[in-house]
N, C-alpha and C. Protein backbone atom coordinates (compact mmCIF):
# COMPACT_ATOMS: atom_id res chain seq x y z
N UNK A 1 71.51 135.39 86.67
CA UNK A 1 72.26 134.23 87.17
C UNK A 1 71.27 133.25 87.76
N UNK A 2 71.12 131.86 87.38
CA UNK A 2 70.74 130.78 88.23
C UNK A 2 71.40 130.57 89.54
N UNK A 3 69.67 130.72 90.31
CA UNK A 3 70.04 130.51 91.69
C UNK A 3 70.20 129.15 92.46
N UNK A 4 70.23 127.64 91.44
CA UNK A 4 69.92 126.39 91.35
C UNK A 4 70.87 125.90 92.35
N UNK A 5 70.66 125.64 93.42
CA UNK A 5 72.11 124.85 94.27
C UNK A 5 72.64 123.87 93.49
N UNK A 6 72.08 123.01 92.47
CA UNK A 6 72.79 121.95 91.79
C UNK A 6 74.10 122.47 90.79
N UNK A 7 73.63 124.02 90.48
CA UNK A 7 74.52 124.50 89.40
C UNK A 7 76.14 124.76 89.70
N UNK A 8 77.11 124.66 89.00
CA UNK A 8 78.39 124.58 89.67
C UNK A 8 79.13 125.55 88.33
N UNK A 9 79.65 126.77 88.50
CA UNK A 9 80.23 127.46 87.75
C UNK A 9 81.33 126.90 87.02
N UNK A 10 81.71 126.55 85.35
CA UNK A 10 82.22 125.88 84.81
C UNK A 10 82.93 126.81 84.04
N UNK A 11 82.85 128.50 83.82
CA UNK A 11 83.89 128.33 83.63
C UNK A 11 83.96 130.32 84.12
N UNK A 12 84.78 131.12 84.48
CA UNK A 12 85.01 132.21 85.12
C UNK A 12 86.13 133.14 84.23
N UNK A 13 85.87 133.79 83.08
CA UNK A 13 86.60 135.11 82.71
C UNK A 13 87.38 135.36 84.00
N UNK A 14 87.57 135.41 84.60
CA UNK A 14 88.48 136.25 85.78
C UNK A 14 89.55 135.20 86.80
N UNK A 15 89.49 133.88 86.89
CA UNK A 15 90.18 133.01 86.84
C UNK A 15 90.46 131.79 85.48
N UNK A 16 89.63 131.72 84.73
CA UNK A 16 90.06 130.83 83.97
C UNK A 16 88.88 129.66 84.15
N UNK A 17 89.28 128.38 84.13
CA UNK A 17 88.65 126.75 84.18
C UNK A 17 88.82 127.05 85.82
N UNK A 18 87.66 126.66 86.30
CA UNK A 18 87.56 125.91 87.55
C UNK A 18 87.45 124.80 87.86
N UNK A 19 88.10 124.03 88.35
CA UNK A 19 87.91 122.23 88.78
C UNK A 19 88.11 122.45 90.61
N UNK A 20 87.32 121.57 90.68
CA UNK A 20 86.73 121.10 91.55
C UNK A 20 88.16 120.64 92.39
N UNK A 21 88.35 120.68 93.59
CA UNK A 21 89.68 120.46 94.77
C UNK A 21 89.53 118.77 94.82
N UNK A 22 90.55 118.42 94.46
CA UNK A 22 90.45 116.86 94.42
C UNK A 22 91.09 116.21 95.95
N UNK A 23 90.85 115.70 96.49
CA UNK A 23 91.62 115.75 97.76
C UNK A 23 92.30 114.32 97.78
N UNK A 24 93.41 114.47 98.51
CA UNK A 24 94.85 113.41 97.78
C UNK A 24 94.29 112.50 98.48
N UNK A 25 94.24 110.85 97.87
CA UNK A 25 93.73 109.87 98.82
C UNK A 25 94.59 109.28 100.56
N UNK A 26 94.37 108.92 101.18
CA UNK A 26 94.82 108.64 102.52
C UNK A 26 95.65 107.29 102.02
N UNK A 27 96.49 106.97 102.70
CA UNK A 27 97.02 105.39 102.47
C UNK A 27 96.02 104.46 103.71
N UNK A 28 95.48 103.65 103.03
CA UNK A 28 95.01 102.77 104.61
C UNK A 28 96.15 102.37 105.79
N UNK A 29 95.66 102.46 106.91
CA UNK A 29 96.80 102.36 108.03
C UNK A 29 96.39 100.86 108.16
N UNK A 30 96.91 99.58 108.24
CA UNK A 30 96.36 98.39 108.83
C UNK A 30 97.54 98.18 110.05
N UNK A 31 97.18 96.66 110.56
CA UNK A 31 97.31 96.64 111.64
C UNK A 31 98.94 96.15 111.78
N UNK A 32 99.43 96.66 111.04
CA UNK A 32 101.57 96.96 111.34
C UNK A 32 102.12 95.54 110.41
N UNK A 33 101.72 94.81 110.28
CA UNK A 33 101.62 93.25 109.70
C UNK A 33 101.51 93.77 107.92
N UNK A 34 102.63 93.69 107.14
CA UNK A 34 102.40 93.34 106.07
C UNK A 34 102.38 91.87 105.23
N UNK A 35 101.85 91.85 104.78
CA UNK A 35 101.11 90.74 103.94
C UNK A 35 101.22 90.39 102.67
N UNK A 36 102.00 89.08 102.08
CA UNK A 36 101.92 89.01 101.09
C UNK A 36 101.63 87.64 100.56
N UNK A 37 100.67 88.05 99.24
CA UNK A 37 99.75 87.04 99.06
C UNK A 37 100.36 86.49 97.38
N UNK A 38 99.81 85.52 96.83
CA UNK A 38 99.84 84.63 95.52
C UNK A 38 98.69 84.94 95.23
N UNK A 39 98.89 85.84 93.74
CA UNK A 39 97.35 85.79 93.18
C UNK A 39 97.68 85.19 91.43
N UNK A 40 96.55 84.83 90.82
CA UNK A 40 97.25 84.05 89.30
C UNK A 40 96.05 84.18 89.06
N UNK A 41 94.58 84.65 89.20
CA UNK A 41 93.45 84.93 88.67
C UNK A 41 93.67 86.16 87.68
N UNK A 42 93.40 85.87 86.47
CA UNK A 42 93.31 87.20 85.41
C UNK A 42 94.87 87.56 85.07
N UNK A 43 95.45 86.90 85.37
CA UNK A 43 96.79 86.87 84.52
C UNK A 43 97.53 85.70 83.71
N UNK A 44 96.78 84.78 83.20
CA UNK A 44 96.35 83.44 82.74
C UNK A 44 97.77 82.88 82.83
N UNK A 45 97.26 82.16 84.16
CA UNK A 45 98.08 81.09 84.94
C UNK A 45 99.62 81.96 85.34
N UNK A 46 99.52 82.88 85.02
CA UNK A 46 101.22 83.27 85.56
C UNK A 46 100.73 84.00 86.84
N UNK A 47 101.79 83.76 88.07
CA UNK A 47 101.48 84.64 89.12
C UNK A 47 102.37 85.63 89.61
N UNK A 48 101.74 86.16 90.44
CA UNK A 48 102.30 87.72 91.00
C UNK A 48 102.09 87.61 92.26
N UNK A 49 102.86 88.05 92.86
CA UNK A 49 103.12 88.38 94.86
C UNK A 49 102.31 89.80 94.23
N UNK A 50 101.49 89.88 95.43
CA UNK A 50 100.63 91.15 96.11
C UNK A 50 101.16 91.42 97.01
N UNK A 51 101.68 92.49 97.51
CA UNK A 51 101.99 92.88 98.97
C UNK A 51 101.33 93.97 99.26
N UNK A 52 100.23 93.91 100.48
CA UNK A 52 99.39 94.75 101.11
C UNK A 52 100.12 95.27 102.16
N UNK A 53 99.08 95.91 103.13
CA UNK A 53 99.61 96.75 104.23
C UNK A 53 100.57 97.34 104.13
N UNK A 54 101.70 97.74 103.78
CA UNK A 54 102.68 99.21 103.70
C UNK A 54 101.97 99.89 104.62
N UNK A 55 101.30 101.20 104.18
CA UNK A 55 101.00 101.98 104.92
C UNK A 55 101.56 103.17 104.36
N UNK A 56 102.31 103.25 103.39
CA UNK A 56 102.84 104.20 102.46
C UNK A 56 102.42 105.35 101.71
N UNK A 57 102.87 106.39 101.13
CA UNK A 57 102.05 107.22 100.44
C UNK A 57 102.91 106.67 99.01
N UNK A 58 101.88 107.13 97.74
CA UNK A 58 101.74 106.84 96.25
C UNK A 58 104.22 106.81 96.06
N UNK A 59 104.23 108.27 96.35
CA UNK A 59 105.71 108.07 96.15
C UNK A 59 106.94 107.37 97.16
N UNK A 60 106.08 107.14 97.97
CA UNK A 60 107.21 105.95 98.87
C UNK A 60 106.98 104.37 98.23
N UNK A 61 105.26 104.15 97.92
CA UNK A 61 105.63 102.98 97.14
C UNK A 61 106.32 102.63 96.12
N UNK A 62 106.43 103.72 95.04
CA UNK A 62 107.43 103.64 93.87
C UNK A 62 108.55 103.36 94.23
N UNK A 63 109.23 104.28 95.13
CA UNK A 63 110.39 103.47 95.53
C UNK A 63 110.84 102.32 96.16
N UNK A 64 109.85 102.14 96.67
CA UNK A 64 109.88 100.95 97.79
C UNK A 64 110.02 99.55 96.56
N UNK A 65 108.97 99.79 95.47
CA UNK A 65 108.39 98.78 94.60
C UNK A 65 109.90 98.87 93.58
N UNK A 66 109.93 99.69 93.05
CA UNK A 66 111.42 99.99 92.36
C UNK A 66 112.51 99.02 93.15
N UNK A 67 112.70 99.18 94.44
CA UNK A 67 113.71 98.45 95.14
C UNK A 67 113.58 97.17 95.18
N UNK A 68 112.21 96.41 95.26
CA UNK A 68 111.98 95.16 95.30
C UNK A 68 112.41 94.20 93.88
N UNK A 69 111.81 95.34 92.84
CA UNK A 69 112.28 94.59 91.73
C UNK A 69 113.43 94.66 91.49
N UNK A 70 114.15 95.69 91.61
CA UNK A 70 115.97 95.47 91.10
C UNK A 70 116.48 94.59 92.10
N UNK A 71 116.26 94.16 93.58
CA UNK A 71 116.49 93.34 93.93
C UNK A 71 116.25 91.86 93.76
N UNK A 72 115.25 91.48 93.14
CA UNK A 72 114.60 90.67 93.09
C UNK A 72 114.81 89.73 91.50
N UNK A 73 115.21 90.93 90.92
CA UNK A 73 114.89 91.18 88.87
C UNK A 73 114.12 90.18 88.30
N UNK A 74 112.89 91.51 88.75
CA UNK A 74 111.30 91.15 87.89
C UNK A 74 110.71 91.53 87.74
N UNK A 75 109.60 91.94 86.97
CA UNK A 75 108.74 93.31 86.79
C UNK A 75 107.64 92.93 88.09
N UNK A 76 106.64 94.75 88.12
CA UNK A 76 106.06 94.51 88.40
C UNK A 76 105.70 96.36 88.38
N UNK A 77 104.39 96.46 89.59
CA UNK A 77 103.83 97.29 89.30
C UNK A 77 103.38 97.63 90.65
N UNK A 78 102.95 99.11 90.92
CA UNK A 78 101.69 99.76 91.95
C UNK A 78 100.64 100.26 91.61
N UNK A 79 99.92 99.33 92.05
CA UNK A 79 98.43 99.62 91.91
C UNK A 79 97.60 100.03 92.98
N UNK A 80 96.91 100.99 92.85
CA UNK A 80 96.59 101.68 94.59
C UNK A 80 97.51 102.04 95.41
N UNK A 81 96.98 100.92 96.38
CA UNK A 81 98.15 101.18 98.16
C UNK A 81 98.87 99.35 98.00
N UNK A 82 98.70 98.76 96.88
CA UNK A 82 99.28 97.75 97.05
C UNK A 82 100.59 97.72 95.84
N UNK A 83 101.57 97.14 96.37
CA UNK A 83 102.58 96.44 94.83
C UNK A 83 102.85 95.10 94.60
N UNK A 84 102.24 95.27 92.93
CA UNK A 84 102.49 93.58 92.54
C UNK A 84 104.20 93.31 92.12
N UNK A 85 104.14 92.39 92.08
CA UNK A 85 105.31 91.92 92.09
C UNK A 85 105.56 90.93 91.18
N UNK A 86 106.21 90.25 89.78
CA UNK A 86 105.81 89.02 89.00
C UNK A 86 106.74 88.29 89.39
N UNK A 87 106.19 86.97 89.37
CA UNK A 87 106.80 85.63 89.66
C UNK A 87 106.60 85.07 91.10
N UNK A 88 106.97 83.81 91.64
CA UNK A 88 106.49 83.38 92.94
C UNK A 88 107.73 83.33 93.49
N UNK A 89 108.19 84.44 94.32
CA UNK A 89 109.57 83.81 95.17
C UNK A 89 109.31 84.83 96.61
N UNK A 90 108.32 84.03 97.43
CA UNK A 90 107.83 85.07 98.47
C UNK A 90 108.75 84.83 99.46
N UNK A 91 109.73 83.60 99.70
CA UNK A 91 110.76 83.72 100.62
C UNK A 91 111.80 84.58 100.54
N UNK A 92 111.96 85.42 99.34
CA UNK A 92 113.11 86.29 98.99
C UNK A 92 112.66 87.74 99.44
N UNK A 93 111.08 87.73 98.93
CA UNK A 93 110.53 88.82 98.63
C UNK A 93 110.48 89.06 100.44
N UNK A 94 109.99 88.25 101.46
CA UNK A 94 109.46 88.66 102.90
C UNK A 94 110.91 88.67 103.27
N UNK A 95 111.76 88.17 103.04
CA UNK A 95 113.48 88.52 103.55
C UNK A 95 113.90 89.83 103.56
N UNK A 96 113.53 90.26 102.16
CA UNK A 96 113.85 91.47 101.85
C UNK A 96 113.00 92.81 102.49
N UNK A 97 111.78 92.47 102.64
CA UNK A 97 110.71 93.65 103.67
C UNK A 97 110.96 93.46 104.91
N UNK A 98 111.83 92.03 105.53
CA UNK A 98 112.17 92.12 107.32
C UNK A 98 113.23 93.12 107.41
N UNK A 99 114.67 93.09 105.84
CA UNK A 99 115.36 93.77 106.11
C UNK A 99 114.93 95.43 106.60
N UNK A 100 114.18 95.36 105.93
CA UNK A 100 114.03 96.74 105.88
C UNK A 100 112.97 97.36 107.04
N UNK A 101 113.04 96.57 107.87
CA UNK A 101 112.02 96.48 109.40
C UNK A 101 110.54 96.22 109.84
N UNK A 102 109.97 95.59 108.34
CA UNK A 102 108.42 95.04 108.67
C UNK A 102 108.60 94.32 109.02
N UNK A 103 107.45 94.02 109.69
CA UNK A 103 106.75 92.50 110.06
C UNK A 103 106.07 92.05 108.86
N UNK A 104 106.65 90.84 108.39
CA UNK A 104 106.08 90.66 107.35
C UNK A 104 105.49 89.07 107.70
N UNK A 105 103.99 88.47 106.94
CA UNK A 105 103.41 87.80 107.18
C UNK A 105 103.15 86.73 105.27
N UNK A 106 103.18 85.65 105.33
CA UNK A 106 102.50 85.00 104.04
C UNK A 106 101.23 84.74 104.67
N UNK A 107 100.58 85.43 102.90
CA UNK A 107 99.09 85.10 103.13
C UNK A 107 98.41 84.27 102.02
N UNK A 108 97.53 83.45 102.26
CA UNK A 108 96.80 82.84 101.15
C UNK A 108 97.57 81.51 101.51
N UNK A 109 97.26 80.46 100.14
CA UNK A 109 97.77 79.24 100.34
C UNK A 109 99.14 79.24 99.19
C-alpha cells in the first residue's frame, strides 16, 4: 500500500465507491433587509428582478420563488441564495415580500 498523504482511496471491495462528504452549503445571513435589484446585462435587453438577502435554505427558496411567480405570472428561476424573477414590476414584487413580513428595500437604479 502507498503511504503518500496525497493518495485518497477510490475505490474499496468492502464498501463499494467512496466519495468524498460534500458538506451542504450555508445560506448567507445578511443584514434582515431584502433587496431587490433590475438586472438586463446578458439577457439581451429583457430584464429580471434579482432578489437577494432571503436568508433561506435551497428548499424554502423554491417555494418562496414558486409563490412569487404564480402570484405575479412570470417565469423565473433560483440561482444560488438568490431568485430571479422575469419582467420589471418591483412594486408588486416588494408588496408581495412585505406581505409576507420582510423588510424589503429597491436596489440599483
Amino acid at each position: 500500500m502507498i503511504s503518500n498523504s496525497d493518495s485518497q482511496l477510490v475505490y474499496s471491495t468492502d464498501q463499494g465507491r467512496i466519495k468524498a462528504q460534500t458538506e451542504a452549503e450555508q445560506a448567507p445571513q445578511g443584514d434582515g433587509i431584502v433587496r431587490i435589484r433590475m438586472e438586463r446585462k446578458g439577457r439581451k435587453g429583457k430584464g429580471a428582478m434579482v432578489v437577494t438577502g432571503l436568508g433561506l435554505d435551497a428548499k424554502g427558496l423554491k417555494t418562496l420563488a414558486g409563490q412569487l411567480k404564480k402570484k405575479l405570472g412570470c417565469g423565473g428561476a433560483v440561482k444560488g441564495f438568490d431568485i430571479e424573477i422575469q419582467g420589471d414590476n418591483r412594486d408588486a414584487l416588494k408588496a408581495l415580500l412585505e406581505g409576507q413580513g420582510y423588510r424589503v428595500k429597491l436596489a440599483g437604479g
